[in-house]
Protein backbone atom coordinates (compact mmCIF):
# COMPACT_ATOMS: atom_id res chain seq x y z
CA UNK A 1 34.36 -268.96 -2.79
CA UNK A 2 36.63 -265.87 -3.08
CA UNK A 3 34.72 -262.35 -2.50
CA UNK A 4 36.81 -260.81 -5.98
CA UNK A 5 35.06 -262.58 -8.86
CA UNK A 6 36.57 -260.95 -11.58
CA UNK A 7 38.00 -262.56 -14.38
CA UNK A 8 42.13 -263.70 -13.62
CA UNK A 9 42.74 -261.82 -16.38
CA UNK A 10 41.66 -258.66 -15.07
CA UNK A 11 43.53 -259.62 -11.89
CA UNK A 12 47.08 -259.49 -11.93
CA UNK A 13 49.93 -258.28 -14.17
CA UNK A 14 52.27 -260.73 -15.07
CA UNK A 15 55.56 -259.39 -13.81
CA UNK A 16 58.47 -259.17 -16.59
CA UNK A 17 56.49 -261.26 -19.13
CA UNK A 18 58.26 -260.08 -22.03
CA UNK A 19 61.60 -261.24 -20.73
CA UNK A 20 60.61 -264.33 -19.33
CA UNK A 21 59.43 -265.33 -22.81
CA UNK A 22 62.53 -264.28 -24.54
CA UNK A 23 64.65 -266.10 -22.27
CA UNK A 24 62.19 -269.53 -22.63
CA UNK A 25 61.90 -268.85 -26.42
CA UNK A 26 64.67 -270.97 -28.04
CA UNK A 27 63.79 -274.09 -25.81
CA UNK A 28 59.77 -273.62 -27.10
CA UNK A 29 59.19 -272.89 -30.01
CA UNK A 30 59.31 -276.81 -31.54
CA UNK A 31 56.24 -278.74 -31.86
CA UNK A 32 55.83 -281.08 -28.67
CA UNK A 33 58.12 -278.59 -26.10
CA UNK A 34 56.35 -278.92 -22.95
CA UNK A 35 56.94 -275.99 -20.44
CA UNK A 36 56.13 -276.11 -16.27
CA UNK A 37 54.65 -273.24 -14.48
CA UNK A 38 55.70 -273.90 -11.02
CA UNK A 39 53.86 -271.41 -9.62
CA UNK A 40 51.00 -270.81 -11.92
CA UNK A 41 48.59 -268.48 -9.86
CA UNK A 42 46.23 -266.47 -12.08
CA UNK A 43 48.06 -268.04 -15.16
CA UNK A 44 48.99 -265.12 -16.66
CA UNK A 45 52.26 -265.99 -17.56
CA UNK A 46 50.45 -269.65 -18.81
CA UNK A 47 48.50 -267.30 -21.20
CA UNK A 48 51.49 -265.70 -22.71
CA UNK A 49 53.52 -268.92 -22.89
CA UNK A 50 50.62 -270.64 -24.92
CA UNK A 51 49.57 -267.95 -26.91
CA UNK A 52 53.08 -266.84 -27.81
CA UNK A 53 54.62 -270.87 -28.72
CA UNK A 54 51.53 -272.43 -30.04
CA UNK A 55 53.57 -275.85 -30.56
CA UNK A 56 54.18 -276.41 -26.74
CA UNK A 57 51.95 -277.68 -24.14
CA UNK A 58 51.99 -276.23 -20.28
CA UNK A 59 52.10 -278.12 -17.20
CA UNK A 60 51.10 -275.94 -14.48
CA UNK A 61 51.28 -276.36 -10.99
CA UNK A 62 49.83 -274.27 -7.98
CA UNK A 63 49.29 -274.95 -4.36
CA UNK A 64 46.21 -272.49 -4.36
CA UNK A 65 42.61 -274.22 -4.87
CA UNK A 66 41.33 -271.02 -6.06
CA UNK A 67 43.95 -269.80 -8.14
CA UNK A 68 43.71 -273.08 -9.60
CA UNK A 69 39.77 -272.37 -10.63
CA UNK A 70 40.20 -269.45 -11.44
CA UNK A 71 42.91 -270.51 -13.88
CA UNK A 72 41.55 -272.99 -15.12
CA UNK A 73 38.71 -270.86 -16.57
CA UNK A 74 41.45 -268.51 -18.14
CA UNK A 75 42.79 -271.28 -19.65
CA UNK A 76 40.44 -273.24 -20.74
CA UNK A 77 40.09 -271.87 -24.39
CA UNK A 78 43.70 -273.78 -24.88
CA UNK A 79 42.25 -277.52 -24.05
CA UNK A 80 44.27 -280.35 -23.62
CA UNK A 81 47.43 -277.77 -24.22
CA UNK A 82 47.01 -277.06 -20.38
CA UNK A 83 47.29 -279.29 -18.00
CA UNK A 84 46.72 -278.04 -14.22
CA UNK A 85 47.55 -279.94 -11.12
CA UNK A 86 47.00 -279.01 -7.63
CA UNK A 87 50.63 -279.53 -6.71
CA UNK A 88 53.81 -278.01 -4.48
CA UNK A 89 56.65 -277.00 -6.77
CA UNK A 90 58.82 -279.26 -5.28
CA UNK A 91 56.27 -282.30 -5.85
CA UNK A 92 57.74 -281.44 -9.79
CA UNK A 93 59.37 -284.41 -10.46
CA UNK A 94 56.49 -286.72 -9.12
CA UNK A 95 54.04 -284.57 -11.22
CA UNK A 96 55.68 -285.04 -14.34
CA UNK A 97 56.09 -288.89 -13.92
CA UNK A 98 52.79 -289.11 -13.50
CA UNK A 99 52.19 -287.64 -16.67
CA UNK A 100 54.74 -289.23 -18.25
CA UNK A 101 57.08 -286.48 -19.23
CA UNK A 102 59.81 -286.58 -17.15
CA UNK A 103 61.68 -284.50 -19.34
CA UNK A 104 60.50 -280.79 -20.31
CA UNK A 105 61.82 -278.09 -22.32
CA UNK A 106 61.07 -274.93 -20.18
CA UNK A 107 60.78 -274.49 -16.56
CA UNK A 108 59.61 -271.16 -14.77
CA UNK A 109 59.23 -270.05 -11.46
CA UNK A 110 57.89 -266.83 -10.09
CA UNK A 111 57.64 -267.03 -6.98
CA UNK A 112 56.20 -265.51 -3.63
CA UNK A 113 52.78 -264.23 -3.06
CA UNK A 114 50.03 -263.73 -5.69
CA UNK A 115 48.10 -260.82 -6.57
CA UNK A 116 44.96 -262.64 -5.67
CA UNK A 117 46.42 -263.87 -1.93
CA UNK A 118 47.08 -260.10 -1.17
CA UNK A 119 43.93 -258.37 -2.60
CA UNK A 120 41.63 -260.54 -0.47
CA UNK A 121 41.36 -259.78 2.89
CA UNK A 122 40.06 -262.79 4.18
CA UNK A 123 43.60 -264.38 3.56
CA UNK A 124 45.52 -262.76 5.84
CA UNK A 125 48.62 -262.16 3.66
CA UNK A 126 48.38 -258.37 4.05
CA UNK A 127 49.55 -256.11 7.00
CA UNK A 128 47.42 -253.05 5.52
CA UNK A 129 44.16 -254.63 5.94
CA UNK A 130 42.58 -256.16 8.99
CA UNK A 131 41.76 -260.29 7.98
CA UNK A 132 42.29 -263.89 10.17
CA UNK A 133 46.08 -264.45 10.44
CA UNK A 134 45.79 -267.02 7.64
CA UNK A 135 48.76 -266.69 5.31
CA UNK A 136 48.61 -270.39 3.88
CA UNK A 137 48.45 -270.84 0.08
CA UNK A 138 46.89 -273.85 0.08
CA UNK A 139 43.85 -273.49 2.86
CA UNK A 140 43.08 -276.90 2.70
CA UNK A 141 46.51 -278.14 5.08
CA UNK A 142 48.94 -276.58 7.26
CA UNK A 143 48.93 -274.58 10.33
CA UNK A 144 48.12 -270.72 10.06
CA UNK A 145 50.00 -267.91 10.68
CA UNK A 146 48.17 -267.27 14.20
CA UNK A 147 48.79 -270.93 15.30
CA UNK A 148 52.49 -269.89 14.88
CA UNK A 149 52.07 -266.88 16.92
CA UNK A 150 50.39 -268.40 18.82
CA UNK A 151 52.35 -271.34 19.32
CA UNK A 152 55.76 -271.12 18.75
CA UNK A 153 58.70 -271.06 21.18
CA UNK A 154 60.13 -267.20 21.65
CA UNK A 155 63.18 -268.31 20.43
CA UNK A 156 61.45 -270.48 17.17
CA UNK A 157 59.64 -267.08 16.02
CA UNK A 158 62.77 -265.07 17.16
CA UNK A 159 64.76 -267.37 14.50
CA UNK A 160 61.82 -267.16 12.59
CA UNK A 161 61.65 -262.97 11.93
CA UNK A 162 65.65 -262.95 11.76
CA UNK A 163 65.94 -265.44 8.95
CA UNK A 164 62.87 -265.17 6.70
CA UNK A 165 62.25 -261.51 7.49
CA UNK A 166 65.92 -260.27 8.46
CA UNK A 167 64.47 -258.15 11.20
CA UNK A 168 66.65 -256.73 13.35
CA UNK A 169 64.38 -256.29 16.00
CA UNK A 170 63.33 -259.88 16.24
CA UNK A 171 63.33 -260.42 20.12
CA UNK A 172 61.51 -256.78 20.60
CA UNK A 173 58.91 -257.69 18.39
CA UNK A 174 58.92 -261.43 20.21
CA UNK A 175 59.10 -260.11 23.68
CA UNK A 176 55.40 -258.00 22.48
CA UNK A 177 54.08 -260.99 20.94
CA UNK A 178 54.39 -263.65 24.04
CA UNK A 179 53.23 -261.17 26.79
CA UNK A 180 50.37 -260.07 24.58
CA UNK A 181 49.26 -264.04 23.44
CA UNK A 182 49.34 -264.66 26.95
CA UNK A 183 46.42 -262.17 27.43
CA UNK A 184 44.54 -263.15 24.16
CA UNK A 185 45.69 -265.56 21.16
CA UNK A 186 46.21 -263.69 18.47
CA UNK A 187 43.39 -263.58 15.72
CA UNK A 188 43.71 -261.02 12.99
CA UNK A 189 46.36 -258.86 10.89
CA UNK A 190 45.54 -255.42 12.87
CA UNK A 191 45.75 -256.19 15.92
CA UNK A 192 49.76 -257.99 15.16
CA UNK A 193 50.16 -254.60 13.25
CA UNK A 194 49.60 -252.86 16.45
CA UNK A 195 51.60 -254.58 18.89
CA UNK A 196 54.69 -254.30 16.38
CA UNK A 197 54.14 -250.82 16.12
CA UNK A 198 53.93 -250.28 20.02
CA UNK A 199 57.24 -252.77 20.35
CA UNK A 200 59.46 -251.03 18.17
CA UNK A 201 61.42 -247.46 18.67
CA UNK A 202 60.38 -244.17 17.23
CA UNK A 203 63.55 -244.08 15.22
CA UNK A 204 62.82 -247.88 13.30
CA UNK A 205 59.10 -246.82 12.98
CA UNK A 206 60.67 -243.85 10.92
CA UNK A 207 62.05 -245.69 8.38
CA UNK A 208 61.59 -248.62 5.52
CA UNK A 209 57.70 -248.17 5.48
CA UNK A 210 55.42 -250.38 7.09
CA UNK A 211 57.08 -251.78 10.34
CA UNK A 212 55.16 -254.97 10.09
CA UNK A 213 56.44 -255.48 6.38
CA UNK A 214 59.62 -258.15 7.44
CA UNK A 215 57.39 -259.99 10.23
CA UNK A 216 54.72 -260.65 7.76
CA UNK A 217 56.98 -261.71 5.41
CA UNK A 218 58.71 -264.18 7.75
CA UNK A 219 55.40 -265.85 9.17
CA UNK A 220 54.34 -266.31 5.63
CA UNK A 221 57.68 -267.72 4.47
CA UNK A 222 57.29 -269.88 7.76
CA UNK A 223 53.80 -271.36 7.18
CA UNK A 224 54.12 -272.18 3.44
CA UNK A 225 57.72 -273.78 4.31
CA UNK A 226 58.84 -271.85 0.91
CA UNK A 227 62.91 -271.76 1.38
CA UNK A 228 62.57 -275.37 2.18
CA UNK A 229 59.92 -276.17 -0.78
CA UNK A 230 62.69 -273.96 -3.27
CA UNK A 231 65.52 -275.80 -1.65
CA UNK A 232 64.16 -278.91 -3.03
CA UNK A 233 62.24 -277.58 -5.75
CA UNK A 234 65.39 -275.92 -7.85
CA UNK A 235 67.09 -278.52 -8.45
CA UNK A 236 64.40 -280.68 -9.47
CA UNK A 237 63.77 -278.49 -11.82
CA UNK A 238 67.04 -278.63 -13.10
CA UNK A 239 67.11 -282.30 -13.18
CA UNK A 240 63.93 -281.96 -15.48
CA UNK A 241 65.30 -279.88 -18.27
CA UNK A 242 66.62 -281.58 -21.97
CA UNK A 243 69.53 -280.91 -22.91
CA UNK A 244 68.55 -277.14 -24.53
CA UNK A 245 66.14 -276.61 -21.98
CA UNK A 246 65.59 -273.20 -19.95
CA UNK A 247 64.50 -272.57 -16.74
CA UNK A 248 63.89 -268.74 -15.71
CA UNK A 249 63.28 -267.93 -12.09
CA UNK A 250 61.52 -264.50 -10.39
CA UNK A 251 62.36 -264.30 -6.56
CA UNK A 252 60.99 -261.07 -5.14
CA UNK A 253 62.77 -261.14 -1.48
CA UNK A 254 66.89 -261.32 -0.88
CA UNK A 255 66.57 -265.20 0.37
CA UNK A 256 64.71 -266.51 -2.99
CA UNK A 257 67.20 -264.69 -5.02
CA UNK A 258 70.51 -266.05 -3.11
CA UNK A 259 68.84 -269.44 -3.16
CA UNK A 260 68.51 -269.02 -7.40
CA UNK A 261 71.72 -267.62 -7.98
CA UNK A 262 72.95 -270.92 -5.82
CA UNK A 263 71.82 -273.30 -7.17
CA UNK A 264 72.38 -271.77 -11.17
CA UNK A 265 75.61 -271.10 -10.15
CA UNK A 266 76.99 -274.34 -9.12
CA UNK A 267 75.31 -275.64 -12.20
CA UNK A 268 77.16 -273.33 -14.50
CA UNK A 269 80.63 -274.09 -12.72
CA UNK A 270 83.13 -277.23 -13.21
CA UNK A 271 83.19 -279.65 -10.86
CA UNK A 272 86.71 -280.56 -11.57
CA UNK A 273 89.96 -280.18 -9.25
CA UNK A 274 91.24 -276.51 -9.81
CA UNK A 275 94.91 -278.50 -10.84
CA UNK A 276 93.56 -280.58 -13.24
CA UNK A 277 94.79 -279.37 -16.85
CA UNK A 278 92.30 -281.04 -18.93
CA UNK A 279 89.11 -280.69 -17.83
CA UNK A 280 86.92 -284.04 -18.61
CA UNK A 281 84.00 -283.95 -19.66
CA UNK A 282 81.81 -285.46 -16.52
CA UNK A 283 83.53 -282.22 -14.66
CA UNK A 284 82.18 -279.70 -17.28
CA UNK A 285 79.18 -277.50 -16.29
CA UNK A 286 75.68 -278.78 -17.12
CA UNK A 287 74.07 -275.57 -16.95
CA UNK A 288 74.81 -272.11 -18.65
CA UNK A 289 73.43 -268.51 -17.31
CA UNK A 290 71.27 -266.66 -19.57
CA UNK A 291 71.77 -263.27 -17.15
CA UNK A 292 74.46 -261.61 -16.02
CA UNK A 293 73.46 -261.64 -12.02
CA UNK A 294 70.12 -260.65 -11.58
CA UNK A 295 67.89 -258.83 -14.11
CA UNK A 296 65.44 -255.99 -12.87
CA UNK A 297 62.04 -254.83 -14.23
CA UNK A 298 62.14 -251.59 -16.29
CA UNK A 299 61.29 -248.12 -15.28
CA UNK A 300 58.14 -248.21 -17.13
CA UNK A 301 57.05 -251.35 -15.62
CA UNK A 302 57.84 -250.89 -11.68
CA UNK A 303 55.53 -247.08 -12.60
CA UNK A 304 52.27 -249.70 -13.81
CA UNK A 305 53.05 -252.34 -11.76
CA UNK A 306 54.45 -251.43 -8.37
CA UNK A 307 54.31 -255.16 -7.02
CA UNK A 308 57.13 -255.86 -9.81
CA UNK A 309 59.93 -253.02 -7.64
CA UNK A 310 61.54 -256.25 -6.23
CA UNK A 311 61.74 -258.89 -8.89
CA UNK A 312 64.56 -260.00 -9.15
CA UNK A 313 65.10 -262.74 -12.41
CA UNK A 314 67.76 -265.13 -13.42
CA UNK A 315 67.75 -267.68 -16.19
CA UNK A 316 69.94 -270.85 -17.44
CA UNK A 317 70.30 -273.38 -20.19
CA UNK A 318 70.78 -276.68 -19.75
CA UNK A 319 73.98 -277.59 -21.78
CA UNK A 320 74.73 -281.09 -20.96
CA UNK A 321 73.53 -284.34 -19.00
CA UNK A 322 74.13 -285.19 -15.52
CA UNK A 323 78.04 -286.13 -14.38
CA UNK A 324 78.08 -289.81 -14.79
């Protein structure tokens, strides 16, 4: 049972809702369009998309047990319009065949941690607050983020911090880590806080906040396997869209956003040999972008809502069928 039992609705802030919606609109708003939240924590963007295209039905997926519960109750006013599964993003295309829609009209993704996982202690996901070093979204599986600490090969978690968190002082931070899990396993946020702060030099601990920021970032990246999950998950996603379909993604880190721009990209570009002077058809794109590069959230939002400073959101329409 979570220790916050307000209402989801007076939880979290859906971050640039009124864009998202805009961008989905033209694929939603005929009778039958079925939309996926991939990630549908609280369900605040669910809301929106079910109030706003009363015609369309949401499939919405979330790793979270709780966020799932609590979701559900938000939701429940909109019956069978909602259907929730307890799912991995990248589990999409199994999800939808087993409700027999393996095409959809609207796919969105906003991604990274929810509002709930960071205002409760107990789950470890923030380096302000002492908690377990949990981090997993799903409690249920997995190891934690203190069973990586406390397990991991120097040079895994070196890897680890560089590539999830791009910390630049990785094997400091490692070096700190190993001699202190040798005297105790590591346990809880503060005391990881602490030795980071102790390993690192005045002049870094100076600068770019919290010090701890990019490892906590990393180990969480690391336990939820998300890069991998995305990897997998984007272009399944893809895949799923009708021809007219839209899928918007919201990355709020550097890696998500590369990964998105990928991944849309190669959709949106011809497959043909650059010295070909007709292109066929089968070499035409099968996506187009909706943004030029990434969008950012307004002024006025990142001053209500500071959790929304790093969104970063792209969108594309699906324009044609797979090259045959």
């Amino acid at each position: 049972m979570t220790t916050d039992e307000r209402p989801a609705f007076g939880r979290h802030d859906p971050v640039m809702l009124r864009r998202s919606l805009e961008l989905l609109a033209p694929a939603l708003r005929e009778p039958g369009a079925v939309v996926v939240d991939c990630t549908l924590g609280l369900g605040g963007h669910g809301e929106e998309l079910l109030k706003t295209f009363p015609e369309a039905r949401l499939v919405g997926l979330d790793r979270d047990t709780e966020a799932l519960r609590l979701a559900r109750a938000r939701l429940a006013p909109y019956g069978e319009r909602a259907t929730l599964v307890h799912a991995v993003y990248d589990e999409l295309p199994e999800v939808l065949d087993r409700l027999g829609t393996p095409r959809v009209q609207g796919v969105l993704f906003d991604l990274g941690v929810s509002s709930m996982q960071l205002d409760e202690a107990e789950r470890g996901f923030a380096y302000a607050r002492d908690a377990p070093l949990d981090m997993r979204m799903d409690q249920s599986t997995g190891p934690s983020a203190a069973d990586v600490l406390n397990t991991y090969p120097p040079g895994d978690l070196v890897r680890i911090l560089r590539s999830y968190g791009e910390e630049k002082q990785a094997k400091r931070i490692v070096e700190a880590v190993v001699r202190e899990r040798a005297v105790e396993p590591f346990r809880t946020s503060a005391r990881l806080v602490e030795v980071i702060r102790d390993a690192l030099p005045q002049a870094v601990k100076r600068t770019g906040g919290n010090p701890a920021k990019r490892t906590f970032q990393a180990l969480r990246i690391e336990v939820n396997g998300e890069l991998a999950v995305l990897e997998r998950a984007l272009p399944s996603a893809v895949d799923a869209l009708a021809v007219g379909g839209r899928v918007v993604v919201l990355a709020y880190h550097s890696l998500e956003d590369r990964m998105a721009k990928r991944v849309l990209g190669a959709g949106a570009t011809s497959t043909a040999p650059a010295d070909l002077p007709v292109v066929p058809e089968q070499y035409q794109p099968r996506l187009r972008l909706l943004t030029r590069g990434a969008e950012l959230p307004d002024d006025d939002e990142v001053a209500s809502n500071r959790r929304a400073a790093p969104a970063r959101l792209r969108g594309a329409e699906r324009i044609r069928e797979a090259n045959r």
